[in-house]
Protein backbone atom coordinates (compact mmCIF):
# COMPACT_ATOMS: atom_id res chain seq x y z
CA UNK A 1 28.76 22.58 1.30
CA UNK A 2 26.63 20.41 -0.46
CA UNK A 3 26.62 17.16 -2.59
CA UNK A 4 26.70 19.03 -5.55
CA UNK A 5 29.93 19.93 -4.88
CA UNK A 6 30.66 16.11 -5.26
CA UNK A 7 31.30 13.63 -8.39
CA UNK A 8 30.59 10.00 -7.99
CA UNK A 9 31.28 7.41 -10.34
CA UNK A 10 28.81 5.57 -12.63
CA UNK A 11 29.23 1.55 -12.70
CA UNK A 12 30.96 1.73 -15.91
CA UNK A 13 33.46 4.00 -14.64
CA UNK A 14 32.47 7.64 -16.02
CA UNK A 15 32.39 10.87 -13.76
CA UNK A 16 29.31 12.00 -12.94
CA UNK A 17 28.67 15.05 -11.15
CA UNK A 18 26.67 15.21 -9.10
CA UNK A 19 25.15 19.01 -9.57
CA UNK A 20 23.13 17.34 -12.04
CA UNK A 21 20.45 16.27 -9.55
CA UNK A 22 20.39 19.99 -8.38
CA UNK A 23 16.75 20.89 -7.48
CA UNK A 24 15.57 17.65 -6.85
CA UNK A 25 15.21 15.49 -3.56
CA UNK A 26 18.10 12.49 -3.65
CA UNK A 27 18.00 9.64 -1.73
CA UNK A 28 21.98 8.07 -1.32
CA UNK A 29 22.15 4.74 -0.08
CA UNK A 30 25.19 2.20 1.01
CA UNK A 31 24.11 -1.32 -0.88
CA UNK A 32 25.31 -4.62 -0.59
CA UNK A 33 23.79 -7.91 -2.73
CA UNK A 34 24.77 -10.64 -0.45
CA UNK A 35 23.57 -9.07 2.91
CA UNK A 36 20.66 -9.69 5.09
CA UNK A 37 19.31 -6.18 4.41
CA UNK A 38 19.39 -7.14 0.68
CA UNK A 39 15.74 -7.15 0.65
CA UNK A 40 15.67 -3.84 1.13
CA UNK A 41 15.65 -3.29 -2.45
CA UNK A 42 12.31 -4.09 -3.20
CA UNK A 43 10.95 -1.26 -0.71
CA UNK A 44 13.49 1.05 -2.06
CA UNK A 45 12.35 0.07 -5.55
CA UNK A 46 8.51 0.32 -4.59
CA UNK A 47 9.17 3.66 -2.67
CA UNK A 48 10.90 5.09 -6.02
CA UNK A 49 8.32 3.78 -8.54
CA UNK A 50 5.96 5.64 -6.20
CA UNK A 51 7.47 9.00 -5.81
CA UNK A 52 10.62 9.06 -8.85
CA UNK A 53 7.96 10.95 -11.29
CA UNK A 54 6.97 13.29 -8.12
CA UNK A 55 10.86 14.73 -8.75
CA UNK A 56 12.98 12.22 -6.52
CA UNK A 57 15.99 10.55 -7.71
CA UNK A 58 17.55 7.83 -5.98
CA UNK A 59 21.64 6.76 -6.10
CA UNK A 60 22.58 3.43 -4.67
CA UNK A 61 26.53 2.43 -3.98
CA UNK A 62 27.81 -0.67 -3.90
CA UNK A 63 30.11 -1.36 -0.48
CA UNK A 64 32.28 -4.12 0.12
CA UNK A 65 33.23 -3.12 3.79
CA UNK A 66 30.35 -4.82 6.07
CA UNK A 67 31.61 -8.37 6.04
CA UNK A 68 32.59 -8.30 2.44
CA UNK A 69 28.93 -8.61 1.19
CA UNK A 70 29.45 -7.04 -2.06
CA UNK A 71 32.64 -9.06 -3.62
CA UNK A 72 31.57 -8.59 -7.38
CA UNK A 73 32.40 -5.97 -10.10
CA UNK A 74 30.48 -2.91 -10.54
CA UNK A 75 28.70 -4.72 -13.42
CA UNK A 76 27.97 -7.71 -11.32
CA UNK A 77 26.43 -5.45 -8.60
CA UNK A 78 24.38 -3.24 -11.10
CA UNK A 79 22.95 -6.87 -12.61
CA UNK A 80 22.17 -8.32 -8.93
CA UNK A 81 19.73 -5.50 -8.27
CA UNK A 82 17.99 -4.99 -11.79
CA UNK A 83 17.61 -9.10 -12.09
CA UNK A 84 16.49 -10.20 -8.40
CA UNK A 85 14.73 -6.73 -7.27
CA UNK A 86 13.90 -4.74 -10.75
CA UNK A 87 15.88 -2.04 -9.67
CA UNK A 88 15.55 1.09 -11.92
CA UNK A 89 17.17 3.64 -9.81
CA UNK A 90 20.82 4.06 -11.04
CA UNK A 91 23.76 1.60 -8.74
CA UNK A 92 26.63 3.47 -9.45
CA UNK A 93 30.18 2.43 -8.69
CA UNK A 94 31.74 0.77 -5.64
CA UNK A 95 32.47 2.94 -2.95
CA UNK A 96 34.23 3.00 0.64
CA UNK A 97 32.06 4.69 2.86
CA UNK A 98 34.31 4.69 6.33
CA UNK A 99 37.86 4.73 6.90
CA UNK A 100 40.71 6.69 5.32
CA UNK A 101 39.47 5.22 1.83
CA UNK A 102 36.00 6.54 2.35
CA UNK A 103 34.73 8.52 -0.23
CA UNK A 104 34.76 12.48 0.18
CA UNK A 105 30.63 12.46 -0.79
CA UNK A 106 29.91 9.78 2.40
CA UNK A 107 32.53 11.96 4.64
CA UNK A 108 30.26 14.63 4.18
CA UNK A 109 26.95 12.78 4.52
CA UNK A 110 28.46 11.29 7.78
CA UNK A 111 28.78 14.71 9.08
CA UNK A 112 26.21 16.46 8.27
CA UNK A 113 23.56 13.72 9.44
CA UNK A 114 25.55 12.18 12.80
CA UNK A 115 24.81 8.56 14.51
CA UNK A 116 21.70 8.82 16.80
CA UNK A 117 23.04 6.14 18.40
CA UNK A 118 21.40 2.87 18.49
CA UNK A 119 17.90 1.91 20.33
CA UNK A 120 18.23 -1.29 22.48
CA UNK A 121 14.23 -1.24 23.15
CA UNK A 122 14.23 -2.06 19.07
CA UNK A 123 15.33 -6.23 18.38
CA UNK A 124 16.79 -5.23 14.83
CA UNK A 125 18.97 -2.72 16.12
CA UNK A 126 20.15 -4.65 19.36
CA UNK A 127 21.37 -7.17 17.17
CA UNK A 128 22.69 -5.00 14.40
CA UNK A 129 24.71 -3.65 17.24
CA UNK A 130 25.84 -7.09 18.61
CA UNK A 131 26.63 -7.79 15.10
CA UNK A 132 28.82 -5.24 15.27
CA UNK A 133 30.41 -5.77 18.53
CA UNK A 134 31.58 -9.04 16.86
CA UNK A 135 32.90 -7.89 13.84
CA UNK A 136 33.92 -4.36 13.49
CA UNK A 137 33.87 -2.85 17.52
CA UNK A 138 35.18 0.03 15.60
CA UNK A 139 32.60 1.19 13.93
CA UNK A 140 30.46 1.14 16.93
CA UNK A 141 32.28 4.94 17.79
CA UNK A 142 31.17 8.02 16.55
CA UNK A 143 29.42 8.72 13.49
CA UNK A 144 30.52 6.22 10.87
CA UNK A 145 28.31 4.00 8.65
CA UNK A 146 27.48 1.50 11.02
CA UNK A 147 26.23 -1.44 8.05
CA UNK A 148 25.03 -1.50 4.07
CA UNK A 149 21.66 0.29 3.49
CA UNK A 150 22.34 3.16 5.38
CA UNK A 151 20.14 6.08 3.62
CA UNK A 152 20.81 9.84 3.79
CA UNK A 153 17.95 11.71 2.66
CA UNK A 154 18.63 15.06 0.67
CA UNK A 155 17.07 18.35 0.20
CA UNK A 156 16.03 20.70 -2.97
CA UNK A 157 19.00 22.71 -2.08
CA UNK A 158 21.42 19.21 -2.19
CA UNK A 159 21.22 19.29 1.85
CA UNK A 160 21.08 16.34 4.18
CA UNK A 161 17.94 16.44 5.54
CA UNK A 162 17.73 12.43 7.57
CA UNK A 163 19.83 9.60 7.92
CA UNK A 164 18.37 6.80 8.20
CA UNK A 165 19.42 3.75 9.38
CA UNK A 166 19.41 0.17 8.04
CA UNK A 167 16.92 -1.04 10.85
CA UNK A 168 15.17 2.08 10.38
CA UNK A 169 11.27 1.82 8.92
CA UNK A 170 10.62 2.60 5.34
CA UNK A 171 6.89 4.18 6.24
CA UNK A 172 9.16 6.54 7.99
CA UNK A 173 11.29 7.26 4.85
CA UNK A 174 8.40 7.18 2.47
CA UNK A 175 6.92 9.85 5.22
CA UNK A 176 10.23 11.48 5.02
CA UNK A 177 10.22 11.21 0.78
CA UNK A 178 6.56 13.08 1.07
CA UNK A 179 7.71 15.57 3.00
CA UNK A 180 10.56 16.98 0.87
CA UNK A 181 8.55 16.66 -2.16
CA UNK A 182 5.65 18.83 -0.68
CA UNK A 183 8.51 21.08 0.30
């Protein structure tokens, strides 16, 4: 299986397939415009200014299940990004991403590219996981999304290839980027 075998929804509603991306690296991302990982978006935008015209596309989804960061409309999420971060890369529709409402596309990513578990040597990560503790002790088990901006990294052949975390580095996922466009 692969994510082509997936269709998402754009933020005005319309089915897109997702076989359209076929032959291209894809970077799918959990967002969220009122979380502290929000600034995330101007890597993400810098790292796909850099590589989109190398053949990378990048699809971000809205999430409104990590402490309700995302409350607005599709519209209203799609607006955040491009006005406060110049995002060009395409913020499709809200999404669940764990739990019984979870979208089929993120039940796959989940299990193809598992939880490494989290590093208590890193700060970001200790509290990310306290953070967690606190709110959501759930989540902490097995391989769910564990917060917003939680990356999965695709292949040519619409494979996961990474996960990455939301404490992860982005040199390591521009590293990552280079690597499947070389490929």
């Amino acid at each position: 299986m692969s994510i082509y075998d997936f269709n998402v929804r754009k933020s005005n509603g319309t089915r897109m397939p997702l076989y359209e991306y076929e032959g291209k690296p894809v970077l799918i991302m959990n967002t969220a415009s009122k979380c502290a990982f929000t600034p995330q978006f101007s890597d993400l935008q810098r790292l796909y200014e850099q590589y989109h015209e190398s053949g990378i596309e990048f699809l971000g989804f809205p999430c409104n299940q990590f402490g309700e960061q995302e409350p607005g409309t599709n519209e209203e999420a799609q607006a955040f990004c491009q006005l406060n971060y110049g995002v060009k890369f395409p913020i499709l529709s809200k999404i669940e991403v764990n739990g019984s409402g979870a979208h089929p596309l993120f039940d796959h990513l989940r299990k193809a590219a598992p939880f490494r578990g989290f590093d208590d040597a890193n700060v970001n990560e200790k509290l990310l996981k306290m953070m967690i503790t606190d709110k959501n002790p759930e989540w902490l088990v097995g391989d769910t999304i564990k917060w917003n901006f939680t990356k999965f990294l695709i292949d040519r052949n619409g494979h996961v290839v990474k996960r990455f975390e939301p404490t992860d580095d982005m040199d390591e996922l521009a590293r990552s980027i280079e690597e499947q466009l070389a490929v």
